[in-house]
PDB file of N, CA and C in Angstrom:
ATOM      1  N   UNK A   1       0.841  -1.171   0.000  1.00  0.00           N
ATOM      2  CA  UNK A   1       0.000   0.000   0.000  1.00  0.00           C
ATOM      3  C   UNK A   1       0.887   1.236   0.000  1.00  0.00           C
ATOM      4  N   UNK A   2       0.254   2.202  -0.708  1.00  0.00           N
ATOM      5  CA  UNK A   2       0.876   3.508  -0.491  1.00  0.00           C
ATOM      6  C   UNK A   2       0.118   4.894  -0.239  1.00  0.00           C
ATOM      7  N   UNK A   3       0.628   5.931  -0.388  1.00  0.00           N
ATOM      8  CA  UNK A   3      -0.502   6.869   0.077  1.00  0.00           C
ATOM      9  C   UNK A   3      -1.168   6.772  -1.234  1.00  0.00           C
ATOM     10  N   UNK A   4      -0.536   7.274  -2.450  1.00  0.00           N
ATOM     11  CA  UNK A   4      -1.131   7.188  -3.440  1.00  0.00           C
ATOM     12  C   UNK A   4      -2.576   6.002  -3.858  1.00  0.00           C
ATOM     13  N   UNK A   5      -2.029   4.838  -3.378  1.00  0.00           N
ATOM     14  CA  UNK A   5      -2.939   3.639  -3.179  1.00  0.00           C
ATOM     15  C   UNK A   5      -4.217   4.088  -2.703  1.00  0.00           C
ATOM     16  N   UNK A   6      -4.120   4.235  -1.308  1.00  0.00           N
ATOM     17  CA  UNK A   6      -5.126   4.826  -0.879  1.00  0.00           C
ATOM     18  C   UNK A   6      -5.606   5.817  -1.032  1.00  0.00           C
ATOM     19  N   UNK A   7      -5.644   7.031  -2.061  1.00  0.00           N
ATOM     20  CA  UNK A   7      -6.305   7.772  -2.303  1.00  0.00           C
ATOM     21  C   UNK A   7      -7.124   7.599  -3.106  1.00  0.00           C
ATOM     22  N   UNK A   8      -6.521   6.643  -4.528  1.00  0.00           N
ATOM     23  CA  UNK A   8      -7.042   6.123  -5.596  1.00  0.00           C
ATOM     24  C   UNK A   8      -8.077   5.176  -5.211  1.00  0.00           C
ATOM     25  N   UNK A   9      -8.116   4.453  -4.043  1.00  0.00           N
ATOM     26  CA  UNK A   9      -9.099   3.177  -3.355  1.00  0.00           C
ATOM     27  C   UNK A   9     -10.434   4.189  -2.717  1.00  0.00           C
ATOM     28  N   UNK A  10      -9.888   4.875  -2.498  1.00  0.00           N
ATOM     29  CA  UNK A  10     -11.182   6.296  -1.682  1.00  0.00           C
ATOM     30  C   UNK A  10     -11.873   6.518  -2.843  1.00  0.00           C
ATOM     31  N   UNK A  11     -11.201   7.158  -3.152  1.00  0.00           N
ATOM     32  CA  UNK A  11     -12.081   8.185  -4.713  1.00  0.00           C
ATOM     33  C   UNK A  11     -12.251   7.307  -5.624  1.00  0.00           C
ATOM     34  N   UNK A  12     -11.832   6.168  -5.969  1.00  0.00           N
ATOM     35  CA  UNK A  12     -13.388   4.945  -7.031  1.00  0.00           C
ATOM     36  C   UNK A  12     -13.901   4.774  -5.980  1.00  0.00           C
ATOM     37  N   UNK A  13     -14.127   4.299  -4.443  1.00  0.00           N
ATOM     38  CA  UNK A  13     -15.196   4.187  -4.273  1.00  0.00           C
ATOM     39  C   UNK A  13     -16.461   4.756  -3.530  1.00  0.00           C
ATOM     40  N   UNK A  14     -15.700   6.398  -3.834  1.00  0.00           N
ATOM     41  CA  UNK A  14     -16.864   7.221  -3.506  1.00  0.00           C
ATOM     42  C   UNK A  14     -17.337   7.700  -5.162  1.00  0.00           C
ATOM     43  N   UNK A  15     -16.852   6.920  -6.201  1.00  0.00           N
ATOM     44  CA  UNK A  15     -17.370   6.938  -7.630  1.00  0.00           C
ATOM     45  C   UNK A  15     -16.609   8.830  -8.647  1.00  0.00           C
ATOM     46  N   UNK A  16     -15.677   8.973  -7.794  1.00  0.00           N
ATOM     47  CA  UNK A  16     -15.206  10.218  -8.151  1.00  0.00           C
ATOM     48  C   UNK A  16     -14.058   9.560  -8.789  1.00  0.00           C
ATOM     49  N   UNK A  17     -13.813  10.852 -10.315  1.00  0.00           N
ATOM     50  CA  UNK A  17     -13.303  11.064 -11.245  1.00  0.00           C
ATOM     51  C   UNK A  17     -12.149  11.461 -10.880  1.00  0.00           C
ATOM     52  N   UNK A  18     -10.564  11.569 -11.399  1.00  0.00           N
ATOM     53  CA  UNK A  18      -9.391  11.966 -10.734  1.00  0.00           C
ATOM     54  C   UNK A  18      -9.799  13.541 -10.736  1.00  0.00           C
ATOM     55  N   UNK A  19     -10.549  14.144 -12.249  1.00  0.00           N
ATOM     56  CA  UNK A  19     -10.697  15.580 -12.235  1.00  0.00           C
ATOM     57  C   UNK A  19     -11.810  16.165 -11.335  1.00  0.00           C
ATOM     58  N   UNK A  20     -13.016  15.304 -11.142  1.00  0.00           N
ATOM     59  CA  UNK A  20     -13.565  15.685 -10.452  1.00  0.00           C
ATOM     60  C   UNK A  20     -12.946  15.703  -8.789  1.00  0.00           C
ATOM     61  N   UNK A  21     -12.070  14.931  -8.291  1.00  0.00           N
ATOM     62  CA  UNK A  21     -11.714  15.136  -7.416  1.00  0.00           C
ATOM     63  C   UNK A  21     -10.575  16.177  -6.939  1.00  0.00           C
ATOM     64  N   UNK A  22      -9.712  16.634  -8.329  1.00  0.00           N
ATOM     65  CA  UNK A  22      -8.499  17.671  -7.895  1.00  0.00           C
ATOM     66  C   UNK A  22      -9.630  18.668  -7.817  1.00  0.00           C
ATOM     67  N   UNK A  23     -10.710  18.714  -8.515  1.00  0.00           N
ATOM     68  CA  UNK A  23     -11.103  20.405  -7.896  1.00  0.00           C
ATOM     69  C   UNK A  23     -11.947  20.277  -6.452  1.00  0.00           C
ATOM     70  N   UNK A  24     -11.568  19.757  -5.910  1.00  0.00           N
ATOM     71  CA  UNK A  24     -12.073  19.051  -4.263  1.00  0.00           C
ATOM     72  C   UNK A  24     -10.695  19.647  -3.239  1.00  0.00           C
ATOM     73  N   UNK A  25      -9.828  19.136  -4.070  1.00  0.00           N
ATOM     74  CA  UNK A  25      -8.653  19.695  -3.018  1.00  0.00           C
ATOM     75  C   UNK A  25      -7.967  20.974  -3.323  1.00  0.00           C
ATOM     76  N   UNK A  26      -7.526  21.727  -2.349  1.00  0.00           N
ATOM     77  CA  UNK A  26      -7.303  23.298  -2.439  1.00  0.00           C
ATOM     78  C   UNK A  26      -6.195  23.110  -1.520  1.00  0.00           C
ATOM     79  N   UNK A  27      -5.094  23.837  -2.899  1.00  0.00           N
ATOM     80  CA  UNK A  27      -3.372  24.127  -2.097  1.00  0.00           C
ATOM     81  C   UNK A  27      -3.964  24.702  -1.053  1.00  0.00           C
ATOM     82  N   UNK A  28      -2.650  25.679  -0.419  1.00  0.00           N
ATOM     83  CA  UNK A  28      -2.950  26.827   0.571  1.00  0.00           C
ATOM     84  C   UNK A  28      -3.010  27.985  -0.262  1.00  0.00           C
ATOM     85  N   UNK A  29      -2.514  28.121  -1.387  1.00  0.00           N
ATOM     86  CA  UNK A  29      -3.445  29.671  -2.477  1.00  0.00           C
ATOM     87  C   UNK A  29      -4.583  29.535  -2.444  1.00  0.00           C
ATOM     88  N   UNK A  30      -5.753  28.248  -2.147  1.00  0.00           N
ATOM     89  CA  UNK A  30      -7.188  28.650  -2.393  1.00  0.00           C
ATOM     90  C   UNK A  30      -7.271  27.625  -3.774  1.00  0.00           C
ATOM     91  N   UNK A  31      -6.606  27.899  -4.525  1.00  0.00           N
ATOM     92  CA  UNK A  31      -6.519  27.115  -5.889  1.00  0.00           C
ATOM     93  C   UNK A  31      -6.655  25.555  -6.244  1.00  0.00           C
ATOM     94  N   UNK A  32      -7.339  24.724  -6.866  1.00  0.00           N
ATOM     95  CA  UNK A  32      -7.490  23.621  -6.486  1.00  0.00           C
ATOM     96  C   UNK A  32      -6.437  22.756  -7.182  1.00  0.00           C
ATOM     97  N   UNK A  33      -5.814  21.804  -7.108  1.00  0.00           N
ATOM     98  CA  UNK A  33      -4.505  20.961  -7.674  1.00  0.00           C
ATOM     99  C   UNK A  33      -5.294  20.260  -8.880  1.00  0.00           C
ATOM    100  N   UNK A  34      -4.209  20.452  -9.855  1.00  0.00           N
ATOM    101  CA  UNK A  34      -4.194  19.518 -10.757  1.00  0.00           C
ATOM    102  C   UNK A  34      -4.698  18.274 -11.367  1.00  0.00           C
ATOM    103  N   UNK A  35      -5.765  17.944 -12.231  1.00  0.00           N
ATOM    104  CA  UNK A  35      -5.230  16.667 -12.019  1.00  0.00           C
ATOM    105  C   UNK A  35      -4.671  15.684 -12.491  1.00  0.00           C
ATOM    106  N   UNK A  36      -3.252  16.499 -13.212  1.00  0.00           N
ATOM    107  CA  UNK A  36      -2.462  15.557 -13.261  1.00  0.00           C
ATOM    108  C   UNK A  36      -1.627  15.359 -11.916  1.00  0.00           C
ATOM    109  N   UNK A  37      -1.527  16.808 -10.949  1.00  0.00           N
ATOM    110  CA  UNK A  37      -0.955  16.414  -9.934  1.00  0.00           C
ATOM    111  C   UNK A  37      -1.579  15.588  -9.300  1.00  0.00           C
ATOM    112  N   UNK A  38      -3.146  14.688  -9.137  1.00  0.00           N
ATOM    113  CA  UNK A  38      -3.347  14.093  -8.407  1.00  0.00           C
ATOM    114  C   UNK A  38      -2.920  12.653  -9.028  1.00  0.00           C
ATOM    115  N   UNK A  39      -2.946  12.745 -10.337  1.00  0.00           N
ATOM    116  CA  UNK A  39      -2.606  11.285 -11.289  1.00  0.00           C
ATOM    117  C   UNK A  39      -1.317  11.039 -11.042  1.00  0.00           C
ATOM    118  N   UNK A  40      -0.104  11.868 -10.608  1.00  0.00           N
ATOM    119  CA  UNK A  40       1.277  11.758 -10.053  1.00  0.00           C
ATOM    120  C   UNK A  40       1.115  10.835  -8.298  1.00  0.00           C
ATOM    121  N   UNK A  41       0.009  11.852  -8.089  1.00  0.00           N
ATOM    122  CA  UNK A  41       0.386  11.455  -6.211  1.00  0.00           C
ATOM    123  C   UNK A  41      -0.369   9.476  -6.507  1.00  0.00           C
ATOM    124  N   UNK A  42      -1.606   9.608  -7.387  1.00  0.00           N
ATOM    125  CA  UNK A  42      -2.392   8.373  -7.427  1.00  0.00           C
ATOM    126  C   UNK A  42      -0.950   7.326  -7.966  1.00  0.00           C
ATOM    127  N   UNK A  43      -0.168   7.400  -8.948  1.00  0.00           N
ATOM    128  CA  UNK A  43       0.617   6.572  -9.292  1.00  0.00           C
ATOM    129  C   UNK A  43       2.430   6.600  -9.146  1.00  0.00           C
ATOM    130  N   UNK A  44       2.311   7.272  -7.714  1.00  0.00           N
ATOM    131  CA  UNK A  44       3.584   7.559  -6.405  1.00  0.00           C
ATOM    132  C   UNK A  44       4.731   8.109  -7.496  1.00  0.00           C
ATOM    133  N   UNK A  45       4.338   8.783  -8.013  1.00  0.00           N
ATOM    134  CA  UNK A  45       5.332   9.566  -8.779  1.00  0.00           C
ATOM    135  C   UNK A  45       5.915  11.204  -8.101  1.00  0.00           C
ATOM    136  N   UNK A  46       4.741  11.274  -7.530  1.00  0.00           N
ATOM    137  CA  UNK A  46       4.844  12.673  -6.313  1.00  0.00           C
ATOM    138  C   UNK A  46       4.451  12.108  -4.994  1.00  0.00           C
ATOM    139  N   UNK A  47       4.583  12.779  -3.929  1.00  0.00           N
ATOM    140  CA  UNK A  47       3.976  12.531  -3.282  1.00  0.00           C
ATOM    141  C   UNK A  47       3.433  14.198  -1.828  1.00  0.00           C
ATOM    142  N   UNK A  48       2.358  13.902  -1.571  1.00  0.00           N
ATOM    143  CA  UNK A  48       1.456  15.484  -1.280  1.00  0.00           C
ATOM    144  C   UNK A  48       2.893  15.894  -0.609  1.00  0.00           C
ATOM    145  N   UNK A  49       1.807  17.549  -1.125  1.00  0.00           N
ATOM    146  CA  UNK A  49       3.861  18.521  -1.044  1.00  0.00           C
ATOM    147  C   UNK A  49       3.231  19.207   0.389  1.00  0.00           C
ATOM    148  N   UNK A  50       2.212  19.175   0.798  1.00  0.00           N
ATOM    149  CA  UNK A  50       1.885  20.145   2.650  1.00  0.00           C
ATOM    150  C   UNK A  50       0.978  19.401   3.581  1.00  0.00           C
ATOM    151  N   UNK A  51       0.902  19.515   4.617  1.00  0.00           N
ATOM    152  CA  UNK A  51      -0.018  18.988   5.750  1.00  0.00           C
ATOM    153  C   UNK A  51      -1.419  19.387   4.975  1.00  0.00           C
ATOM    154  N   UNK A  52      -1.320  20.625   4.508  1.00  0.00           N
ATOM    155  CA  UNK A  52      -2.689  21.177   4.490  1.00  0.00           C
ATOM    156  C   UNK A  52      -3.666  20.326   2.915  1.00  0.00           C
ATOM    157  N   UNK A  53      -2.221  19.732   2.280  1.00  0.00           N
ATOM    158  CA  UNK A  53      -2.796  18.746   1.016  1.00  0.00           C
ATOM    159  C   UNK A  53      -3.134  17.453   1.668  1.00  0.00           C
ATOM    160  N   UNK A  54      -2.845  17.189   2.545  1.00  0.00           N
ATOM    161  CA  UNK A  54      -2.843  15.792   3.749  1.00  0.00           C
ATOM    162  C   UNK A  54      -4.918  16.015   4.086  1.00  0.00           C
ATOM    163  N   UNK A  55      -4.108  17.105   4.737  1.00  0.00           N
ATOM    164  CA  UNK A  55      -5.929  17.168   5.761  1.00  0.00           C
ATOM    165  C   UNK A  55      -7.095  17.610   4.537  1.00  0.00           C
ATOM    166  N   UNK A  56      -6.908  17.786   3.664  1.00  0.00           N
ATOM    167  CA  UNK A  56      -7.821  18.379   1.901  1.00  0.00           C
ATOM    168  C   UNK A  56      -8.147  17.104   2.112  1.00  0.00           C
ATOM    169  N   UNK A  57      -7.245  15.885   1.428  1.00  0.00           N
ATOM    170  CA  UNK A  57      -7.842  14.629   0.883  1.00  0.00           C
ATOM    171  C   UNK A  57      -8.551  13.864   2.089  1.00  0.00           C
ATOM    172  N   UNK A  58      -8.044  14.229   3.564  1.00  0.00           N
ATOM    173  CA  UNK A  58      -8.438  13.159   4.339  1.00  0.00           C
ATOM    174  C   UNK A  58     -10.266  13.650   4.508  1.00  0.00           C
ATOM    175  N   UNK A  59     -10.532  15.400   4.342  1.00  0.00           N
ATOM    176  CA  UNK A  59     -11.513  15.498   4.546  1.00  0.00           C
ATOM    177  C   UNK A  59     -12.944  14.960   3.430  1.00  0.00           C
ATOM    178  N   UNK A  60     -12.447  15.102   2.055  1.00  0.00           N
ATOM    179  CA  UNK A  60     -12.822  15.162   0.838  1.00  0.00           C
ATOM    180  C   UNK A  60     -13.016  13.336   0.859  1.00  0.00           C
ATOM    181  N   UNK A  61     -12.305  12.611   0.736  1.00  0.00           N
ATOM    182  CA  UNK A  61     -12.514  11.335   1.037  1.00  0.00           C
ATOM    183  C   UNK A  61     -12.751  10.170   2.390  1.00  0.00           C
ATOM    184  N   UNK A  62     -12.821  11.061   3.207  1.00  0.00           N
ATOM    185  CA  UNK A  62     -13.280  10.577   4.316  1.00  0.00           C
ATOM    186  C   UNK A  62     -12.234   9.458   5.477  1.00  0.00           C
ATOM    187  N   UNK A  63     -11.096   9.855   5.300  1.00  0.00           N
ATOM    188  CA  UNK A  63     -10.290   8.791   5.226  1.00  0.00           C
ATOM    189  C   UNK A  63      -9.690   9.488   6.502  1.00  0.00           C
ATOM    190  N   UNK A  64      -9.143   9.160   8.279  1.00  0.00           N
ATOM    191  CA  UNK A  64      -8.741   9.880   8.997  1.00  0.00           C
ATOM    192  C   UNK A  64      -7.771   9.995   8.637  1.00  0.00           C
ATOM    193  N   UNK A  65      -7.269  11.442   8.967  1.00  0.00           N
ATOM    194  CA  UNK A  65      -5.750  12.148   8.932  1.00  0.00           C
ATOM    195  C   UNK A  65      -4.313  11.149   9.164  1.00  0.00           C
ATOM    196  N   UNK A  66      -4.847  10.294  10.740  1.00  0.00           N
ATOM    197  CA  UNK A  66      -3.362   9.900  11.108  1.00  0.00           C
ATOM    198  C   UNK A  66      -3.046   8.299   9.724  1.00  0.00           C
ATOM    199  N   UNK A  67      -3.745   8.370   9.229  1.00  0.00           N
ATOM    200  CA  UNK A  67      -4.057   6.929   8.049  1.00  0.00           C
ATOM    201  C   UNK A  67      -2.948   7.604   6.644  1.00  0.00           C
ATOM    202  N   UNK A  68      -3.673   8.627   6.290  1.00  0.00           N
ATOM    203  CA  UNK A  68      -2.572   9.670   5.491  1.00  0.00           C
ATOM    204  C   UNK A  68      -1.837  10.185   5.921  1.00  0.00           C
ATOM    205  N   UNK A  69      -1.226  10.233   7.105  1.00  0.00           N
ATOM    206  CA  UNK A  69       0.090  11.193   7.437  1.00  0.00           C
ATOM    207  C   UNK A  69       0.681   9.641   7.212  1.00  0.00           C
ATOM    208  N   UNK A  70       0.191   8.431   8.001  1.00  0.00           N
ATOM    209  CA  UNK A  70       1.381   7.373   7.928  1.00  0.00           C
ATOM    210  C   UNK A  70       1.749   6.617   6.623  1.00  0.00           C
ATOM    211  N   UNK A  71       0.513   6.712   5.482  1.00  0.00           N
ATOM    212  CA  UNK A  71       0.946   6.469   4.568  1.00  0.00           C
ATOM    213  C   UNK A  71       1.788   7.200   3.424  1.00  0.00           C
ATOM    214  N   UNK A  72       1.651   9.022   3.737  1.00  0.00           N
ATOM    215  CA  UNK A  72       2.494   9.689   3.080  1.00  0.00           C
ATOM    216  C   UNK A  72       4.136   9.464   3.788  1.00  0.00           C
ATOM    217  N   UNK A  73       4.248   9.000   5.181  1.00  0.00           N
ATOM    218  CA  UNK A  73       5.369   9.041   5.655  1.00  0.00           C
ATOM    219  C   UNK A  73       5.964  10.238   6.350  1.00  0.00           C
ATOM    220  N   UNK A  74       4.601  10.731   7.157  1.00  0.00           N
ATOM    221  CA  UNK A  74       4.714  12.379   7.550  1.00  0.00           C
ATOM    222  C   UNK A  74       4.465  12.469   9.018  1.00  0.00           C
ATOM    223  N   UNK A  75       4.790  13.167   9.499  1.00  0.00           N
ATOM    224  CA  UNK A  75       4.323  13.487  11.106  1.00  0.00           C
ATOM    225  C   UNK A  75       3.453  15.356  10.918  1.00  0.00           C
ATOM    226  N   UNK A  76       1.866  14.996  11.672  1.00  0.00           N
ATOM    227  CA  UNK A  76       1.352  16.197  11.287  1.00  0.00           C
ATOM    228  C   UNK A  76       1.793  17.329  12.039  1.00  0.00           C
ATOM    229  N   UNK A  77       1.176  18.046  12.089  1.00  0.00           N
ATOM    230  CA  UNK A  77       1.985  19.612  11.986  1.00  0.00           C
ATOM    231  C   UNK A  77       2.007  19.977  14.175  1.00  0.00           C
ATOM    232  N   UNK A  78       0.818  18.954  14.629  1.00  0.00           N
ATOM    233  CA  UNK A  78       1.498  19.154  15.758  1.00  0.00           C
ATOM    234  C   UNK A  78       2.251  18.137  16.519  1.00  0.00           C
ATOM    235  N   UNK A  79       2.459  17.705  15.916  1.00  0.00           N
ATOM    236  CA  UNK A  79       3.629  16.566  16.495  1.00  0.00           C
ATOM    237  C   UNK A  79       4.895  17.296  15.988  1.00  0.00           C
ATOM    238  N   UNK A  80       5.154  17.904  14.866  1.00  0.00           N
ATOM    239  CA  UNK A  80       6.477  18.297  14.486  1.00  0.00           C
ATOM    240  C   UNK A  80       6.624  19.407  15.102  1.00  0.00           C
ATOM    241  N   UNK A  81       6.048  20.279  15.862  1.00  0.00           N
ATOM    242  CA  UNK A  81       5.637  21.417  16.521  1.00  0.00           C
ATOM    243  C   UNK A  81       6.320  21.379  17.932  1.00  0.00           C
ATOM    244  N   UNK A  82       6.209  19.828  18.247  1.00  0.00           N
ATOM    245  CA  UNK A  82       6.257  19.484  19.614  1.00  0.00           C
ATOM    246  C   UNK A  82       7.575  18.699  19.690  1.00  0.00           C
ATOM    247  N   UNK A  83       9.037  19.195  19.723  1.00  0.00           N
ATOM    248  CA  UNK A  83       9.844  17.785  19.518  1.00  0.00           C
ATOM    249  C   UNK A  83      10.045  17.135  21.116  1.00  0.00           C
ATOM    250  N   UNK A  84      10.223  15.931  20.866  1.00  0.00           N
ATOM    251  CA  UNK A  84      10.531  15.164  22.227  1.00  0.00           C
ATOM    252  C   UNK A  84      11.430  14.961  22.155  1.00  0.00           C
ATOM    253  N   UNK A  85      12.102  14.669  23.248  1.00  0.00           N
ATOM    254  CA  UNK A  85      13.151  14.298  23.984  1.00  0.00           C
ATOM    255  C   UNK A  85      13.601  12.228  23.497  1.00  0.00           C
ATOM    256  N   UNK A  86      14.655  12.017  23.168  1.00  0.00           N
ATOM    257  CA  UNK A  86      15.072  10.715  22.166  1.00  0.00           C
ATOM    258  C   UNK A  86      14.462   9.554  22.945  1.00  0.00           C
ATOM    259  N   UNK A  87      14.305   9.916  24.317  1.00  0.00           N
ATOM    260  CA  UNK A  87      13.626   8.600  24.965  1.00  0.00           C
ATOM    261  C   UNK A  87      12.494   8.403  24.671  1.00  0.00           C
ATOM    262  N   UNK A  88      11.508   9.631  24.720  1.00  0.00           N
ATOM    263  CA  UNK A  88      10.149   9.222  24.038  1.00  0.00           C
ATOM    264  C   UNK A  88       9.869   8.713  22.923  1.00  0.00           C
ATOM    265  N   UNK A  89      10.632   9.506  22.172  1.00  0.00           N
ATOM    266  CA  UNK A  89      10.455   9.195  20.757  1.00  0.00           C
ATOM    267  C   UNK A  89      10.862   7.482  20.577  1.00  0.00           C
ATOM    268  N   UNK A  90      11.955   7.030  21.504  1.00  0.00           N
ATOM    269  CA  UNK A  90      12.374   5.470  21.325  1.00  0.00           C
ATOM    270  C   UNK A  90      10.871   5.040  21.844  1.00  0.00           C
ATOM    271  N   UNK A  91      10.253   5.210  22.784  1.00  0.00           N
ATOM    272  CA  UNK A  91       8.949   4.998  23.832  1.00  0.00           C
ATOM    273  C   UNK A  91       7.562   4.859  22.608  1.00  0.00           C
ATOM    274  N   UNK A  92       7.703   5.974  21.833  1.00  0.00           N
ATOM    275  CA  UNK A  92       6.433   6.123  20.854  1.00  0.00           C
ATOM    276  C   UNK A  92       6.895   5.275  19.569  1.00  0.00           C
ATOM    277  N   UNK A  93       7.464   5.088  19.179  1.00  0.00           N
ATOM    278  CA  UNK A  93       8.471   4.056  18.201  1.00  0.00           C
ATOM    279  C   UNK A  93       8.036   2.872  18.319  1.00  0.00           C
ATOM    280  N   UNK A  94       8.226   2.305  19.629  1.00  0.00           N
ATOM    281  CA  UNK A  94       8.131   1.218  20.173  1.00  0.00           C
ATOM    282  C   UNK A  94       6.361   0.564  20.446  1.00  0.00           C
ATOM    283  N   UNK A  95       5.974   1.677  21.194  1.00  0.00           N
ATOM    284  CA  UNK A  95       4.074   1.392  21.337  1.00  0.00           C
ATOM    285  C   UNK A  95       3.626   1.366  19.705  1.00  0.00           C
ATOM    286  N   UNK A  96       4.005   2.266  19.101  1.00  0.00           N
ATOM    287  CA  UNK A  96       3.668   2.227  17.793  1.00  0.00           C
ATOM    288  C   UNK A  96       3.966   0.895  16.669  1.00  0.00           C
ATOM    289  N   UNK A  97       5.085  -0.140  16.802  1.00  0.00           N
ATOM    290  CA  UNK A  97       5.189  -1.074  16.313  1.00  0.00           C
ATOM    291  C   UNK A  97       4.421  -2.228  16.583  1.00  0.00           C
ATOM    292  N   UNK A  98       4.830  -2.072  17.818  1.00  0.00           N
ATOM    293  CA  UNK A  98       3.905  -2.922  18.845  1.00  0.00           C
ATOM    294  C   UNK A  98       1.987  -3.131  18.099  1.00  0.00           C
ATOM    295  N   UNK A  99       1.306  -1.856  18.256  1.00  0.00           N
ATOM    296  CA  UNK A  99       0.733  -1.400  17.536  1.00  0.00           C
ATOM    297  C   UNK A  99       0.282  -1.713  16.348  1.00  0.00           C
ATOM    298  N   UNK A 100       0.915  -1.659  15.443  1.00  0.00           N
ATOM    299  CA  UNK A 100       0.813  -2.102  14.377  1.00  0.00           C
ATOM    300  C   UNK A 100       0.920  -3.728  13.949  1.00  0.00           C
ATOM    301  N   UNK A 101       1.972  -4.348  14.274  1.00  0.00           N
ATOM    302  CA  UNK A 101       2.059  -5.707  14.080  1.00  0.00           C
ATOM    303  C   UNK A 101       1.608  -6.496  15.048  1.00  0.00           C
ATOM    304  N   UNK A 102       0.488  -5.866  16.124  1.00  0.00           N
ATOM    305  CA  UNK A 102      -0.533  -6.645  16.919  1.00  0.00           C
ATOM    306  C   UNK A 102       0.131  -7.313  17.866  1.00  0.00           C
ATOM    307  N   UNK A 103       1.064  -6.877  18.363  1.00  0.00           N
ATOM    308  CA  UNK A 103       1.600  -7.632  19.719  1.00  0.00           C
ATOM    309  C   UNK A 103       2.237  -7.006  21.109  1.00  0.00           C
TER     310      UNK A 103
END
C-alpha cells in the first residue's frame, strides 16, 4: 500500500473522477490541484507537497488524517511542533510497532 494507493481506493469508491476530485482539493493559495498532480500522487510519482494537502484529501474522502500522514510518511503539523526528547520518541516508536504488528 501507499498513500497514493489509498487515495485512488477512496475516490473509485466514492465513484469520483481523478478531475472531479483535484477540484475538491485546495493548495494553501485557495486554488485547487491539478489533475495531473493528483494522477502523479495516485501513481507515487509525487507525493502530497503540505499537511494542508494531507488534511484536503483526508476530509474530501473521508479517510482519517493519522491513516494519510502514515501512509504519506509524515508526522502532522502538531507533532512536528512538539519535539521530544530521544527517549520518548524510542517509547512512541516502540508502542507504535507494537501497535501495528498486533503484539
Amino acid at each position: 500500500m501507499s498513500f497514493g494507493r489509498v487515495v485512488a481506493e477512496a475516490r473509485k469508491k466514492l465513484g469520483l473522477s481523478q478531475k472531479e476530485l483535484a477540484t475538491k482539493i485546495f493548495k494553501e493559495d485557495g486554488e485547487p490541484i491539478s489533475p495531473q498532480y493528483l494522477n502523479d500522487i495516485e501513481h507515487d510519482r509525487r507525493s502530497p507537497s503540505s499537511d494542508h494537502i494531507i488534511e484536503q484529501f483526508s476530509k474530501v474522502l473521508g479517510i482519517k488524517p493519522e491513516v494519510l500522514y502514515y501512509w504519506a510518511g509524515k508526522f502532522p503539523k502538531d507533532i512536528k511542533e512538539n519535539p521530544a526528547d530521544e527517549a520518548k520518541v524510542v517509547r512512541a516508536y516502540t508502542a507504535f510497532r507494537k501497535a501495528i504488528k498486533g503484539k
